[in-house]
PDB file of N, CA and C in Angstrom:
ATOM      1  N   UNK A   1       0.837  -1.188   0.000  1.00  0.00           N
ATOM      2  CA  UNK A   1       0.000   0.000   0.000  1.00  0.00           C
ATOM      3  C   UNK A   1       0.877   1.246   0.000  1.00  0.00           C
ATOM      4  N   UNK A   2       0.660   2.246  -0.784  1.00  0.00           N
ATOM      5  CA  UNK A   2       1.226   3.550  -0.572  1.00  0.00           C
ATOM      6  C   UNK A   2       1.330   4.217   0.354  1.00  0.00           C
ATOM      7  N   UNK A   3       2.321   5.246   0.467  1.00  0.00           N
ATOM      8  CA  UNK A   3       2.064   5.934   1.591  1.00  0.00           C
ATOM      9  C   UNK A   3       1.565   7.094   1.271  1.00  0.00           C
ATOM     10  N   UNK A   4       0.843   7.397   0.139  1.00  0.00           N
ATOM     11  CA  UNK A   4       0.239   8.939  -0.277  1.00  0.00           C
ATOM     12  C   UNK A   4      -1.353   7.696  -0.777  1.00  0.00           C
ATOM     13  N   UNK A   5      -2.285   8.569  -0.683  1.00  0.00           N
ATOM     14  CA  UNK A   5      -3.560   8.629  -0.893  1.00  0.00           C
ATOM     15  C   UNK A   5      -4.421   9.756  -2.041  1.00  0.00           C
ATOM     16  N   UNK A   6      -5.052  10.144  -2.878  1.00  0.00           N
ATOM     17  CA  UNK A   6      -5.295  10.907  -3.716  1.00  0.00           C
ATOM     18  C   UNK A   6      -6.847  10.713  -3.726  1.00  0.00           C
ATOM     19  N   UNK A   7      -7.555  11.829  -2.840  1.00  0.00           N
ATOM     20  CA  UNK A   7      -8.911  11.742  -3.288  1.00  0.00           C
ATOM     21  C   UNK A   7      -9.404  12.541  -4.425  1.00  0.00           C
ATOM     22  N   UNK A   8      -9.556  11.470  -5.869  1.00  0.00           N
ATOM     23  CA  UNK A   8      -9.851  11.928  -7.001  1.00  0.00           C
ATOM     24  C   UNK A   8     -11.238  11.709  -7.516  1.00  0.00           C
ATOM     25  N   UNK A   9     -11.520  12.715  -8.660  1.00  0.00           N
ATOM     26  CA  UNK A   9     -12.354  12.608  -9.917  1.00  0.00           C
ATOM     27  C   UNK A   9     -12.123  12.824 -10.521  1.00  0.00           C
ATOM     28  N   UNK A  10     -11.933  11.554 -11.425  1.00  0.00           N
ATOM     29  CA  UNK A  10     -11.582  11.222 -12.809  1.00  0.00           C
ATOM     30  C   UNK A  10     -12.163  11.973 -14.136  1.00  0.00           C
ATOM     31  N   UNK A  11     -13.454  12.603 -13.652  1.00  0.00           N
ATOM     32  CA  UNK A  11     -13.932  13.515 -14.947  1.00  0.00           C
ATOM     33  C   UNK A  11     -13.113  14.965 -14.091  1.00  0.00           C
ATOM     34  N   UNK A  12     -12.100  15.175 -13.385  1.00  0.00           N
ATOM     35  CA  UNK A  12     -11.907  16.773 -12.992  1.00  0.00           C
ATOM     36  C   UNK A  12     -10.166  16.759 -13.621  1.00  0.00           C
ATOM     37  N   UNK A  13     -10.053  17.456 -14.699  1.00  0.00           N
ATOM     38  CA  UNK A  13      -8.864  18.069 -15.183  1.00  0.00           C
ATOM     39  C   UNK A  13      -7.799  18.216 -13.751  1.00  0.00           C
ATOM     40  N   UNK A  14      -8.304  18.883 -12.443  1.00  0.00           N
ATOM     41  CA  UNK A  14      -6.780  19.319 -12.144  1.00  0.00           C
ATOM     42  C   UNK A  14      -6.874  18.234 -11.085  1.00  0.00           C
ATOM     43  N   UNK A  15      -7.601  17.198 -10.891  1.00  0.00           N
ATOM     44  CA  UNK A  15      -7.546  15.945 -10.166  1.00  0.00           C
ATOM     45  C   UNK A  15      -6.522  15.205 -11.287  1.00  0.00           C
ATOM     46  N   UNK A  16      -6.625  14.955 -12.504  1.00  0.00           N
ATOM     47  CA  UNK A  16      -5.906  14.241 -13.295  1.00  0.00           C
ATOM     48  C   UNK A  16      -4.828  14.587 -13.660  1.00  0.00           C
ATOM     49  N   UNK A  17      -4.477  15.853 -13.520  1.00  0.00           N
ATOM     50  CA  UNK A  17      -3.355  16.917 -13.933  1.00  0.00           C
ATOM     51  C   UNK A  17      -1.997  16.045 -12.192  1.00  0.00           C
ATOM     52  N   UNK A  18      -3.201  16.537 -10.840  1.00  0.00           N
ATOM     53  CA  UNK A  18      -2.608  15.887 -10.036  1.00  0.00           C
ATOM     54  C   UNK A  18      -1.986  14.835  -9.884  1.00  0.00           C
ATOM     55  N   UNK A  19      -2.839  13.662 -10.155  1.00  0.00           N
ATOM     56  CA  UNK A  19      -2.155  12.027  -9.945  1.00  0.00           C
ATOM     57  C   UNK A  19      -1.322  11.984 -11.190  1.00  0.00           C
ATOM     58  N   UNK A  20      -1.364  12.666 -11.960  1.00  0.00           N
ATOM     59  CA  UNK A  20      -0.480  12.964 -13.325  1.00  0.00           C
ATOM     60  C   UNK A  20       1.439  13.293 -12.678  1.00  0.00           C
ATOM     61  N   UNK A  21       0.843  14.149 -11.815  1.00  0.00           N
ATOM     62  CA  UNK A  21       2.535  14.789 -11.342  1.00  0.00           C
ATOM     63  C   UNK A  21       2.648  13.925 -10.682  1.00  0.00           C
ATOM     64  N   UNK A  22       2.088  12.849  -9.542  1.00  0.00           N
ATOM     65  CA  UNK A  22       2.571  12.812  -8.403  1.00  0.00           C
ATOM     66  C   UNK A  22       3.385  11.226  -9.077  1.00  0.00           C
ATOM     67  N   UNK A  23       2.243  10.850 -10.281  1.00  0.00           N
ATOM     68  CA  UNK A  23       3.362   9.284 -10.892  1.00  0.00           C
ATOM     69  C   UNK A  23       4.602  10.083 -11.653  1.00  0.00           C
ATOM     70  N   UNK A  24       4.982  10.977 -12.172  1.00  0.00           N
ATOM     71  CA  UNK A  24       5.396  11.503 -12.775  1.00  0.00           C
ATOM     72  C   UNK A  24       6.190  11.229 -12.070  1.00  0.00           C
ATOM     73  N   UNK A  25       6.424  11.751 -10.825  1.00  0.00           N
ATOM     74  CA  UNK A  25       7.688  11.854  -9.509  1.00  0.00           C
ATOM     75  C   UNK A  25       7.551  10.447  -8.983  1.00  0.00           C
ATOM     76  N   UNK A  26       7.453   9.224  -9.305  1.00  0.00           N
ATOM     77  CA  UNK A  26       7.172   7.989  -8.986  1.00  0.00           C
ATOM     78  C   UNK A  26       6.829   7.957  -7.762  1.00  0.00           C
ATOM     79  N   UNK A  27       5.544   8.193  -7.764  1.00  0.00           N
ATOM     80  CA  UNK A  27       4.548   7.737  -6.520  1.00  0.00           C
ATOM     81  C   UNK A  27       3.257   7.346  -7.139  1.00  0.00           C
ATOM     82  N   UNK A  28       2.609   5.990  -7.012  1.00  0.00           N
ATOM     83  CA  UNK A  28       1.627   5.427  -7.021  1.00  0.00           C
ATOM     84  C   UNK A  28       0.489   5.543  -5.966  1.00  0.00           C
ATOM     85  N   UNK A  29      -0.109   6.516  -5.998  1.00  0.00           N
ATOM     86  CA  UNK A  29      -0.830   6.707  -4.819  1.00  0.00           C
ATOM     87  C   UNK A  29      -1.991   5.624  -4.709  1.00  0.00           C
ATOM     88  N   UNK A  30      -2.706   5.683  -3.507  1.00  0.00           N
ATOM     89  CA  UNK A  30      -4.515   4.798  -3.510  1.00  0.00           C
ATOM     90  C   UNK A  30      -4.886   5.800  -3.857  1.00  0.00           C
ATOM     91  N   UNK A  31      -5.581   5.452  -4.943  1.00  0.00           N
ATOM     92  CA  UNK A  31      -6.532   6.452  -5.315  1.00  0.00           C
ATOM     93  C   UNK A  31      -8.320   6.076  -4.616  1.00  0.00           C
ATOM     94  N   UNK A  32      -8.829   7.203  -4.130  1.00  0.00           N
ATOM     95  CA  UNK A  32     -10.475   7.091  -3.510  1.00  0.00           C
ATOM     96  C   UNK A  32     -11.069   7.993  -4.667  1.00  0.00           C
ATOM     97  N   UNK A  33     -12.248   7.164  -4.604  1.00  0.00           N
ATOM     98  CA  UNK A  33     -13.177   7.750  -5.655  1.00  0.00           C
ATOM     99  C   UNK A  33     -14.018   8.311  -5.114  1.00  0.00           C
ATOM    100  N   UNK A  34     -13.550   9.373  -4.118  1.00  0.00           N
ATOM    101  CA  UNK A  34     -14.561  10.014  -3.072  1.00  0.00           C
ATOM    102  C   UNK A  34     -15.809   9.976  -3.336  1.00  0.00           C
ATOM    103  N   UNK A  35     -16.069  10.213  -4.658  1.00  0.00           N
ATOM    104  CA  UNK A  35     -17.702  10.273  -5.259  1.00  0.00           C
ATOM    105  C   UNK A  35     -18.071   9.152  -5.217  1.00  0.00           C
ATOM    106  N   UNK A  36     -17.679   8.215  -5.183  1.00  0.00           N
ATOM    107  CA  UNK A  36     -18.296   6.657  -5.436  1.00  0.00           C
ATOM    108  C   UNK A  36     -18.637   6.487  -3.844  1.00  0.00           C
ATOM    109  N   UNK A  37     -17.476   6.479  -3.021  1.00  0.00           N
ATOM    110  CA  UNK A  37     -17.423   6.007  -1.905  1.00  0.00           C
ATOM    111  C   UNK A  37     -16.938   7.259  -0.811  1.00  0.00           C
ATOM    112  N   UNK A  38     -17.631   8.602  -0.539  1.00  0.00           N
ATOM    113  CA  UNK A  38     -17.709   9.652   0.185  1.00  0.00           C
ATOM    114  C   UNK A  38     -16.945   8.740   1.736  1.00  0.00           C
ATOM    115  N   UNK A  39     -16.458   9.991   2.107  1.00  0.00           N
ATOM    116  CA  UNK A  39     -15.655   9.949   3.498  1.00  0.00           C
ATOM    117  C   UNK A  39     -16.997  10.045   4.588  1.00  0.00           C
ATOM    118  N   UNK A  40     -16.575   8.932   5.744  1.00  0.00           N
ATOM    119  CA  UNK A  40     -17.394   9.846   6.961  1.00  0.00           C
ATOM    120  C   UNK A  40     -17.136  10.229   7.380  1.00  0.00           C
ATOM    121  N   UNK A  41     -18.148  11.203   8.545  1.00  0.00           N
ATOM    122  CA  UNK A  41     -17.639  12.506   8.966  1.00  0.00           C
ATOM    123  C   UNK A  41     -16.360  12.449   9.735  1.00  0.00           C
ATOM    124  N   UNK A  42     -15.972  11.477  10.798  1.00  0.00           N
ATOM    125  CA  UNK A  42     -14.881  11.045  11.107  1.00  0.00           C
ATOM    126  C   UNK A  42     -13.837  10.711  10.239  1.00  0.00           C
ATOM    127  N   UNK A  43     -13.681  10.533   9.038  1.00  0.00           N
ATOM    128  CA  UNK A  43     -12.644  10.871   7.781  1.00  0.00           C
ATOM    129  C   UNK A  43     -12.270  12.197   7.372  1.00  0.00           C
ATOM    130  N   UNK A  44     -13.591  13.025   7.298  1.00  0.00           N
ATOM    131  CA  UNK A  44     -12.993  14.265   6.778  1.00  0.00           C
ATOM    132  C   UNK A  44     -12.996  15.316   7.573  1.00  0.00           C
ATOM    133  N   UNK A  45     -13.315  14.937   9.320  1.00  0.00           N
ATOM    134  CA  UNK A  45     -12.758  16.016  10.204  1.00  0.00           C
ATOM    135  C   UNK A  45     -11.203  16.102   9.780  1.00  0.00           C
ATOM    136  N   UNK A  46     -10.479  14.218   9.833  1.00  0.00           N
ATOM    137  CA  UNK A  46      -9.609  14.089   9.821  1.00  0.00           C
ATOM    138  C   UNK A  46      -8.961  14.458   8.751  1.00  0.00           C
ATOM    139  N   UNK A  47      -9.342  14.802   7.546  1.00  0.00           N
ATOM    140  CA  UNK A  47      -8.882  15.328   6.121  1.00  0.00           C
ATOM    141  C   UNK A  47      -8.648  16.970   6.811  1.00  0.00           C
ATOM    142  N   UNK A  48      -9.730  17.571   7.119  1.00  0.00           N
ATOM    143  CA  UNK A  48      -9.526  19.035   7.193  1.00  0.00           C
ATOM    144  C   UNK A  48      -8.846  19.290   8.090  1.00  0.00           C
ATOM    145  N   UNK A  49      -8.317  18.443   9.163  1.00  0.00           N
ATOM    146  CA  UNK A  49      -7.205  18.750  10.618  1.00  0.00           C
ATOM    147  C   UNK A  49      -6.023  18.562   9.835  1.00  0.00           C
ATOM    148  N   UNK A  50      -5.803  17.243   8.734  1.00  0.00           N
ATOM    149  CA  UNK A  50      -4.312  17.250   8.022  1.00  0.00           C
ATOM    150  C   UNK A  50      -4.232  18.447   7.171  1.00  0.00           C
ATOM    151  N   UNK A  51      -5.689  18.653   6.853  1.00  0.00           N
ATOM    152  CA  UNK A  51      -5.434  20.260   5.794  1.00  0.00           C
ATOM    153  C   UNK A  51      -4.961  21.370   6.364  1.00  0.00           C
ATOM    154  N   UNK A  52      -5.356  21.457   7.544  1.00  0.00           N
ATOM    155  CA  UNK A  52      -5.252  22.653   8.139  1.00  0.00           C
ATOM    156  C   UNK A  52      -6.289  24.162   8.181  1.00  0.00           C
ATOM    157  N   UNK A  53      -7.453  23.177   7.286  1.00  0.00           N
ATOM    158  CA  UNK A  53      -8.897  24.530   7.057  1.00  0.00           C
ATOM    159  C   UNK A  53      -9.918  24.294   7.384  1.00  0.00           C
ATOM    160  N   UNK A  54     -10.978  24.859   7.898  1.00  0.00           N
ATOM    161  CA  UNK A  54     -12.105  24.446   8.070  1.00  0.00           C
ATOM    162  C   UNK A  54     -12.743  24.014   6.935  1.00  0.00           C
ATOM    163  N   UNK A  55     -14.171  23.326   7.249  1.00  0.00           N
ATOM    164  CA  UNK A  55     -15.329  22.898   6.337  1.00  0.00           C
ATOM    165  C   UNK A  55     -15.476  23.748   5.527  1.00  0.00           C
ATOM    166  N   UNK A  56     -15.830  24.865   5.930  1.00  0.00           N
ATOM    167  CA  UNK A  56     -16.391  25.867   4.879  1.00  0.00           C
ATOM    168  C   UNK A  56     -15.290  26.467   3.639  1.00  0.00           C
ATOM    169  N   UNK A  57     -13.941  26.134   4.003  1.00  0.00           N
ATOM    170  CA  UNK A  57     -12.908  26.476   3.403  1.00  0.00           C
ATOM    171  C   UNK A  57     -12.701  25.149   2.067  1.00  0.00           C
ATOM    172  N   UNK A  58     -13.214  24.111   2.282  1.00  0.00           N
ATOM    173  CA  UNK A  58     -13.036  22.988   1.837  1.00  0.00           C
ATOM    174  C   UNK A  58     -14.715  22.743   0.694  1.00  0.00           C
ATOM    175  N   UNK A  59     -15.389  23.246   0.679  1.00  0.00           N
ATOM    176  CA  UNK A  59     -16.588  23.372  -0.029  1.00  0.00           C
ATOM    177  C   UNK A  59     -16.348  24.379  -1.265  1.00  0.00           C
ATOM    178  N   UNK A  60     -16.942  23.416  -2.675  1.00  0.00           N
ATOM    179  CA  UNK A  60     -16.655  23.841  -3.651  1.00  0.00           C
ATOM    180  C   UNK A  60     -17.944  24.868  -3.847  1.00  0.00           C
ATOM    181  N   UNK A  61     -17.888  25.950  -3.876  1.00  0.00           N
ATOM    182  CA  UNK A  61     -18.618  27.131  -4.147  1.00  0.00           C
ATOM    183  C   UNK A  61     -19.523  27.247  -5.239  1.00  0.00           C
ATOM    184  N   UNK A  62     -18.966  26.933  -6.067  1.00  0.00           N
ATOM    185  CA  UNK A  62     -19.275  27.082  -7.478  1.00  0.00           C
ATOM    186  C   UNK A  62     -20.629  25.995  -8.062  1.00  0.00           C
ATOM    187  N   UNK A  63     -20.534  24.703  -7.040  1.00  0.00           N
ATOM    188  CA  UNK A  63     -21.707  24.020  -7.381  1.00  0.00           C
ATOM    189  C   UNK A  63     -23.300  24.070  -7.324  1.00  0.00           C
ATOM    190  N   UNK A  64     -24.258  23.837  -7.824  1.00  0.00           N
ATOM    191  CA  UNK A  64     -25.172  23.706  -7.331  1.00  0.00           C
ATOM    192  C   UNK A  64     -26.054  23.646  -6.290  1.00  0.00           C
ATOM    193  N   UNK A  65     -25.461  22.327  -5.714  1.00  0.00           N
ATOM    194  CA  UNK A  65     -25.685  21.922  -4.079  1.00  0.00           C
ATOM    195  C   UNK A  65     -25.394  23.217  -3.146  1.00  0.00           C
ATOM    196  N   UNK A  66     -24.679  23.465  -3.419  1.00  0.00           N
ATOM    197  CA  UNK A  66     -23.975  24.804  -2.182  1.00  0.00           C
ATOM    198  C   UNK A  66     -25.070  25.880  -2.385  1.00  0.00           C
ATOM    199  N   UNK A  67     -25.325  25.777  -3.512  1.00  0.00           N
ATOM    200  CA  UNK A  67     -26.840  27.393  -3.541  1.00  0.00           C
ATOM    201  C   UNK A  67     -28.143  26.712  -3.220  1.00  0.00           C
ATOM    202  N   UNK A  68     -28.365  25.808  -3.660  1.00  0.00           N
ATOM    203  CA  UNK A  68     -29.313  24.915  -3.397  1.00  0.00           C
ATOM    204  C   UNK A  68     -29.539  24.950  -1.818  1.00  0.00           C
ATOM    205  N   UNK A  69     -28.362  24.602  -1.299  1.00  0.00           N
ATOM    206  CA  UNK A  69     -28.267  24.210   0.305  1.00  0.00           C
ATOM    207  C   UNK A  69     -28.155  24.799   1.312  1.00  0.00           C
ATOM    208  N   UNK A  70     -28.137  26.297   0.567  1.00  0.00           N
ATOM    209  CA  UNK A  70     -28.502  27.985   1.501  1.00  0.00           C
ATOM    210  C   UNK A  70     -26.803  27.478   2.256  1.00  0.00           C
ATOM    211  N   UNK A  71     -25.639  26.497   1.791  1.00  0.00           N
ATOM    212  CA  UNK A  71     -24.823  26.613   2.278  1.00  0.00           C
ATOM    213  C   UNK A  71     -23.653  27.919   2.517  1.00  0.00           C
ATOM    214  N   UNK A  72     -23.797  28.903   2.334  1.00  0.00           N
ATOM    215  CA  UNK A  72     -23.411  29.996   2.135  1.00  0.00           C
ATOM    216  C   UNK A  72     -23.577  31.118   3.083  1.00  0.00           C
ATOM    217  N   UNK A  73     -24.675  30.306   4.031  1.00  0.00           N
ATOM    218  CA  UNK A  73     -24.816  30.992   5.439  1.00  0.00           C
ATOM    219  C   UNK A  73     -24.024  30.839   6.309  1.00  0.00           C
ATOM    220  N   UNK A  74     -23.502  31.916   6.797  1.00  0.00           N
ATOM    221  CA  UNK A  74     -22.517  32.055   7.861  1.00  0.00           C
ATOM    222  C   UNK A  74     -23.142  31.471   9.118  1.00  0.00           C
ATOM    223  N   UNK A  75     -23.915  31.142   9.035  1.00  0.00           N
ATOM    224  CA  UNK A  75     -24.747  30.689  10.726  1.00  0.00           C
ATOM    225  C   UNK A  75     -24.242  28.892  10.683  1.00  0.00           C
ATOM    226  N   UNK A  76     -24.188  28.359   9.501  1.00  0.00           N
ATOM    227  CA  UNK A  76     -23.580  26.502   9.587  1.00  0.00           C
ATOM    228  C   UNK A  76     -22.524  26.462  10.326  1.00  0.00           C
ATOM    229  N   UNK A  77     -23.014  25.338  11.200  1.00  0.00           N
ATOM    230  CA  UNK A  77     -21.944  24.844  11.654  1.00  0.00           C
ATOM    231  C   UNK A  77     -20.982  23.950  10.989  1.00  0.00           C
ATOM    232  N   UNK A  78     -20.034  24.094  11.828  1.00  0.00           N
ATOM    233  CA  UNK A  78     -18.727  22.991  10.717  1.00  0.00           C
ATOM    234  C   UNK A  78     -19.244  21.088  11.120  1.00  0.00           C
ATOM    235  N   UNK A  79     -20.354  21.265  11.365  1.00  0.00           N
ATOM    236  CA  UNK A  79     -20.961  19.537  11.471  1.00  0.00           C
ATOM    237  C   UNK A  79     -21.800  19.663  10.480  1.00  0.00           C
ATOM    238  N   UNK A  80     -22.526  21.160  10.333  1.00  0.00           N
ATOM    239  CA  UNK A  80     -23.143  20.957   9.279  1.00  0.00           C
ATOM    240  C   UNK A  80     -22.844  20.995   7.886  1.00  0.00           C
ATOM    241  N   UNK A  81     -22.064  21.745   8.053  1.00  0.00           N
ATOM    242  CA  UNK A  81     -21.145  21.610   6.305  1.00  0.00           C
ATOM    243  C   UNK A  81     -20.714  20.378   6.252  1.00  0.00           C
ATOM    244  N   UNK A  82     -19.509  19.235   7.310  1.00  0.00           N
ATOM    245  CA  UNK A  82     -19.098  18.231   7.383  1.00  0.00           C
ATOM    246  C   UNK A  82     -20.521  17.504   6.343  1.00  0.00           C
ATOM    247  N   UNK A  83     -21.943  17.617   7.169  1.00  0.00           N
ATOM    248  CA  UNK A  83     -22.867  16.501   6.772  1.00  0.00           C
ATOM    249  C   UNK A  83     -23.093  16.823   5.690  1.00  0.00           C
ATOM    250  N   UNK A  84     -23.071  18.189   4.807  1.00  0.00           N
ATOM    251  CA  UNK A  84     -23.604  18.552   3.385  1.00  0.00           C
ATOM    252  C   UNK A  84     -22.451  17.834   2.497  1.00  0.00           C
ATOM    253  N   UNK A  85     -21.442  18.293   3.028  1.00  0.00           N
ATOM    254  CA  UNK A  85     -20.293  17.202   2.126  1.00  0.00           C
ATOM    255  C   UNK A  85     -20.417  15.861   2.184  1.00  0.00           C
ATOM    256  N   UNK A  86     -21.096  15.078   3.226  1.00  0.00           N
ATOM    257  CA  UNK A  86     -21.100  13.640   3.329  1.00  0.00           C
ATOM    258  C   UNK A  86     -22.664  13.513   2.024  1.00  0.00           C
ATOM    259  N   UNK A  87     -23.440  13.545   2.014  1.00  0.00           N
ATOM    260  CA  UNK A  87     -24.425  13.875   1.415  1.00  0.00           C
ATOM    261  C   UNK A  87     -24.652  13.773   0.089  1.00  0.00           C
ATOM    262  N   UNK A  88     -23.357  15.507   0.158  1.00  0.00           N
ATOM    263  CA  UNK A  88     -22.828  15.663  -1.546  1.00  0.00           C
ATOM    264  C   UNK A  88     -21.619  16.026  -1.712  1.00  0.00           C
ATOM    265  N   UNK A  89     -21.000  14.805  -2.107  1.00  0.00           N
ATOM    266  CA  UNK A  89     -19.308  14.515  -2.151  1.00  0.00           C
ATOM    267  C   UNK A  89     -18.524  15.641  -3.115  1.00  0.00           C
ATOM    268  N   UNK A  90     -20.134  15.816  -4.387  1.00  0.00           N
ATOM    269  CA  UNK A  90     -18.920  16.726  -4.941  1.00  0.00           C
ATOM    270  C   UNK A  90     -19.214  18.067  -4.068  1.00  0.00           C
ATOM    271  N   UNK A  91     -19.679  18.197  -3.215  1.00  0.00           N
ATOM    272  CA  UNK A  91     -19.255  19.784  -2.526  1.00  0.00           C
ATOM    273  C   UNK A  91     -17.624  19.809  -2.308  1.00  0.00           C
ATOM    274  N   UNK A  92     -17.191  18.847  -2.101  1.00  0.00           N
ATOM    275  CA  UNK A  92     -15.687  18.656  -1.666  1.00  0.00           C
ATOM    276  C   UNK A  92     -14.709  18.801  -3.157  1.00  0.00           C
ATOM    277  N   UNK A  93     -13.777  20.058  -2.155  1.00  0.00           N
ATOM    278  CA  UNK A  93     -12.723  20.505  -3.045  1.00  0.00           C
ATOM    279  C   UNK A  93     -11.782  19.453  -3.316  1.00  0.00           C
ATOM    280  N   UNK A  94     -11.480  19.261  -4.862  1.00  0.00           N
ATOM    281  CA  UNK A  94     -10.830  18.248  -4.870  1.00  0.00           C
ATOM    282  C   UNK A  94      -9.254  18.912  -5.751  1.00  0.00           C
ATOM    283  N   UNK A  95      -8.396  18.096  -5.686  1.00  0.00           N
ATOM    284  CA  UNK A  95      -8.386  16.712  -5.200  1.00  0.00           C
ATOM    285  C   UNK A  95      -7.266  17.242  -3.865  1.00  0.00           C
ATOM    286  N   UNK A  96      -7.591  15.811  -3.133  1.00  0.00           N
ATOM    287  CA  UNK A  96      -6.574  16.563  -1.840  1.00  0.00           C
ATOM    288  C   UNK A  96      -6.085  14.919  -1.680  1.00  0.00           C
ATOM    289  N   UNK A  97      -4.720  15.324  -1.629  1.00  0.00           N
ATOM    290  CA  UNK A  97      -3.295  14.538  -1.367  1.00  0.00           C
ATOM    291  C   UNK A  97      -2.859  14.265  -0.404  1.00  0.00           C
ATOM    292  N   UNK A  98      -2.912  13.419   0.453  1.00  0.00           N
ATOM    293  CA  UNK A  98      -2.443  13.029   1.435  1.00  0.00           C
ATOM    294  C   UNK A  98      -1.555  12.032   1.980  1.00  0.00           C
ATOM    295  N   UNK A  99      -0.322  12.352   2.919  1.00  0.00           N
ATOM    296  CA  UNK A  99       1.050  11.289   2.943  1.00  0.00           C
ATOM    297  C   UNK A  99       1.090  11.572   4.215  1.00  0.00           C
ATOM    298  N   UNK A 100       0.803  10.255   5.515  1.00  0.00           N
ATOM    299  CA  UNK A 100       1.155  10.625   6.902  1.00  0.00           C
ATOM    300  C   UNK A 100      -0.257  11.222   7.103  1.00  0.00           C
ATOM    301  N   UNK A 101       0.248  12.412   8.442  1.00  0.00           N
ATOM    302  CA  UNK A 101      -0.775  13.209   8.327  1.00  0.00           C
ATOM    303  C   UNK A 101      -0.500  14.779   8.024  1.00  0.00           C
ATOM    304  N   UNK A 102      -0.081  14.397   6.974  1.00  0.00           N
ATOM    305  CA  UNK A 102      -0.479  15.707   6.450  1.00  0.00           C
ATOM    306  C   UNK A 102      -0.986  15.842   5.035  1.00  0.00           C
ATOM    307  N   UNK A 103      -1.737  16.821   4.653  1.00  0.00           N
ATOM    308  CA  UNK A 103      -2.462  16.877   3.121  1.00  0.00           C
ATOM    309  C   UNK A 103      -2.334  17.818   2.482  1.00  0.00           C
ATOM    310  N   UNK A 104      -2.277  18.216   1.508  1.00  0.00           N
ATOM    311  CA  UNK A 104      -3.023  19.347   1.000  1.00  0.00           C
ATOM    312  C   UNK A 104      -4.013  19.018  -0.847  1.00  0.00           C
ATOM    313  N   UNK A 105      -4.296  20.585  -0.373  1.00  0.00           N
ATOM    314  CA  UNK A 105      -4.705  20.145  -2.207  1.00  0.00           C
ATOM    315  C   UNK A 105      -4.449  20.932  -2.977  1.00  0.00           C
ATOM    316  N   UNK A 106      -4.636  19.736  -4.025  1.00  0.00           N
ATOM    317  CA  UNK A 106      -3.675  20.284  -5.643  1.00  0.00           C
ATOM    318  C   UNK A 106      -4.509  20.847  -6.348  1.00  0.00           C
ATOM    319  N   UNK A 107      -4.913  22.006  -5.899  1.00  0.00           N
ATOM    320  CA  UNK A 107      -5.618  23.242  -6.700  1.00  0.00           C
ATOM    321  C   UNK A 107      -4.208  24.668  -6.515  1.00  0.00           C
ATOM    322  N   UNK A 108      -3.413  24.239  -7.123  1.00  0.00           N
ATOM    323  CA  UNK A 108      -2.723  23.935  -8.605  1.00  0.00           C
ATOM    324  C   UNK A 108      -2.094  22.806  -7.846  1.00  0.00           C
ATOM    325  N   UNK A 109      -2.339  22.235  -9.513  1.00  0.00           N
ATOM    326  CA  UNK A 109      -1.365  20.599  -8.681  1.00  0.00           C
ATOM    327  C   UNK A 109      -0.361  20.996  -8.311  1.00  0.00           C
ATOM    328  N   UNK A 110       0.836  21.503  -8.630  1.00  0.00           N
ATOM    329  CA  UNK A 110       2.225  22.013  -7.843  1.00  0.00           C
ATOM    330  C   UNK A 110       2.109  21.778  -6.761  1.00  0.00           C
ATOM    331  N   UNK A 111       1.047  22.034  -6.034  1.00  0.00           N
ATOM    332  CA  UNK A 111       0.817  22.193  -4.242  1.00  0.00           C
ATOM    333  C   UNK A 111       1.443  20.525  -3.834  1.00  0.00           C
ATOM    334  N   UNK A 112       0.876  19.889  -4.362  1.00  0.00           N
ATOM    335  CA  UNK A 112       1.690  18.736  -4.127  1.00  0.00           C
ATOM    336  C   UNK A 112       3.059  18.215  -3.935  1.00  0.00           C
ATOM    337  N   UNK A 113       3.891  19.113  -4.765  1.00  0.00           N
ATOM    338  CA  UNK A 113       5.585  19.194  -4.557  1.00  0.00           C
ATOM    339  C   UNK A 113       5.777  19.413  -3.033  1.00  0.00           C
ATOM    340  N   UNK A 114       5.373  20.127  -2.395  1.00  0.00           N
ATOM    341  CA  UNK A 114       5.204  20.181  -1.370  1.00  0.00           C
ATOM    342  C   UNK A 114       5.634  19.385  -0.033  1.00  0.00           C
ATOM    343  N   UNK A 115       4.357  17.802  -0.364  1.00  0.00           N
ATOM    344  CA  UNK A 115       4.521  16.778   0.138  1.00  0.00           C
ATOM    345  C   UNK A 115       5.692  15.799  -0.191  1.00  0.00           C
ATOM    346  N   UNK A 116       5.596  15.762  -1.620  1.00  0.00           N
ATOM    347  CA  UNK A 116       7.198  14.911  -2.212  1.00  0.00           C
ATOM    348  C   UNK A 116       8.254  15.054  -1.449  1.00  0.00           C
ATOM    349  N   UNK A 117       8.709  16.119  -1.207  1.00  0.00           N
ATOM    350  CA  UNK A 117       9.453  16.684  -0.698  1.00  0.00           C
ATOM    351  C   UNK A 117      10.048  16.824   0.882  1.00  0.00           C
ATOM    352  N   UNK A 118       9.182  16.081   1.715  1.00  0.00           N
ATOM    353  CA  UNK A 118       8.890  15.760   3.211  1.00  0.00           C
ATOM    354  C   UNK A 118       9.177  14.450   3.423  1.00  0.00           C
TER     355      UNK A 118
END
């Protein structure tokens, strides 16, 4: 098993751009198909403590769900964003890289050099 992890989607350019660099630099990561098989909430407290950001920092803006889900109110709690992301996986910013405990994400993949490098 690897010691890096890559929660990807395969239809998202800078998810593929990502696992693109990280074999590039010979690392075979596990790849999770977060969308297939979403984190529980006890996974992605633990994603956003290796990230270092809150929930709301980690929610893709731009989707549907998020306007749909009046998620945009400053009054959610970070259990409740946690559960909107469990829910709807793609609310979650992708892709995020993780080796040990620490993560980040490759929004620009570069961010990943990062970890190589540790």
């Amino acid at each position: 098993m690897s010691e890096y992890s890559i929660y990807h989607n395969p239809r998202c350019s800078k998810s593929r751009q990502t696992l693109q660099l990280l074999t590039d630099n010979g690392v075979e990561p596990e790849i999770v198909l977060y969308l297939d098989t979403p984190p529980s909430a006890a996974q992605l407290k633990q994603l956003l403590s290796k990230l270092g950001i809150s929930a709301r920092e980690l929610l893709r803006k731009g989707e549907a769900a998020y306007k749909e889900g009046g998620l945009a109110d400053t009054a959610l709690t970070e259990a409740q964003l946690i559960a909107a992301m469990i829910a709807e996986p793609k609310l979650i910013e992708r892709p995020i890289v993780v080796k040990g405990e620490q993560a980040v994400l490759g929004r620009p993949p570069e961010n990943v050099l990062a970890l190589l490098s540790k």
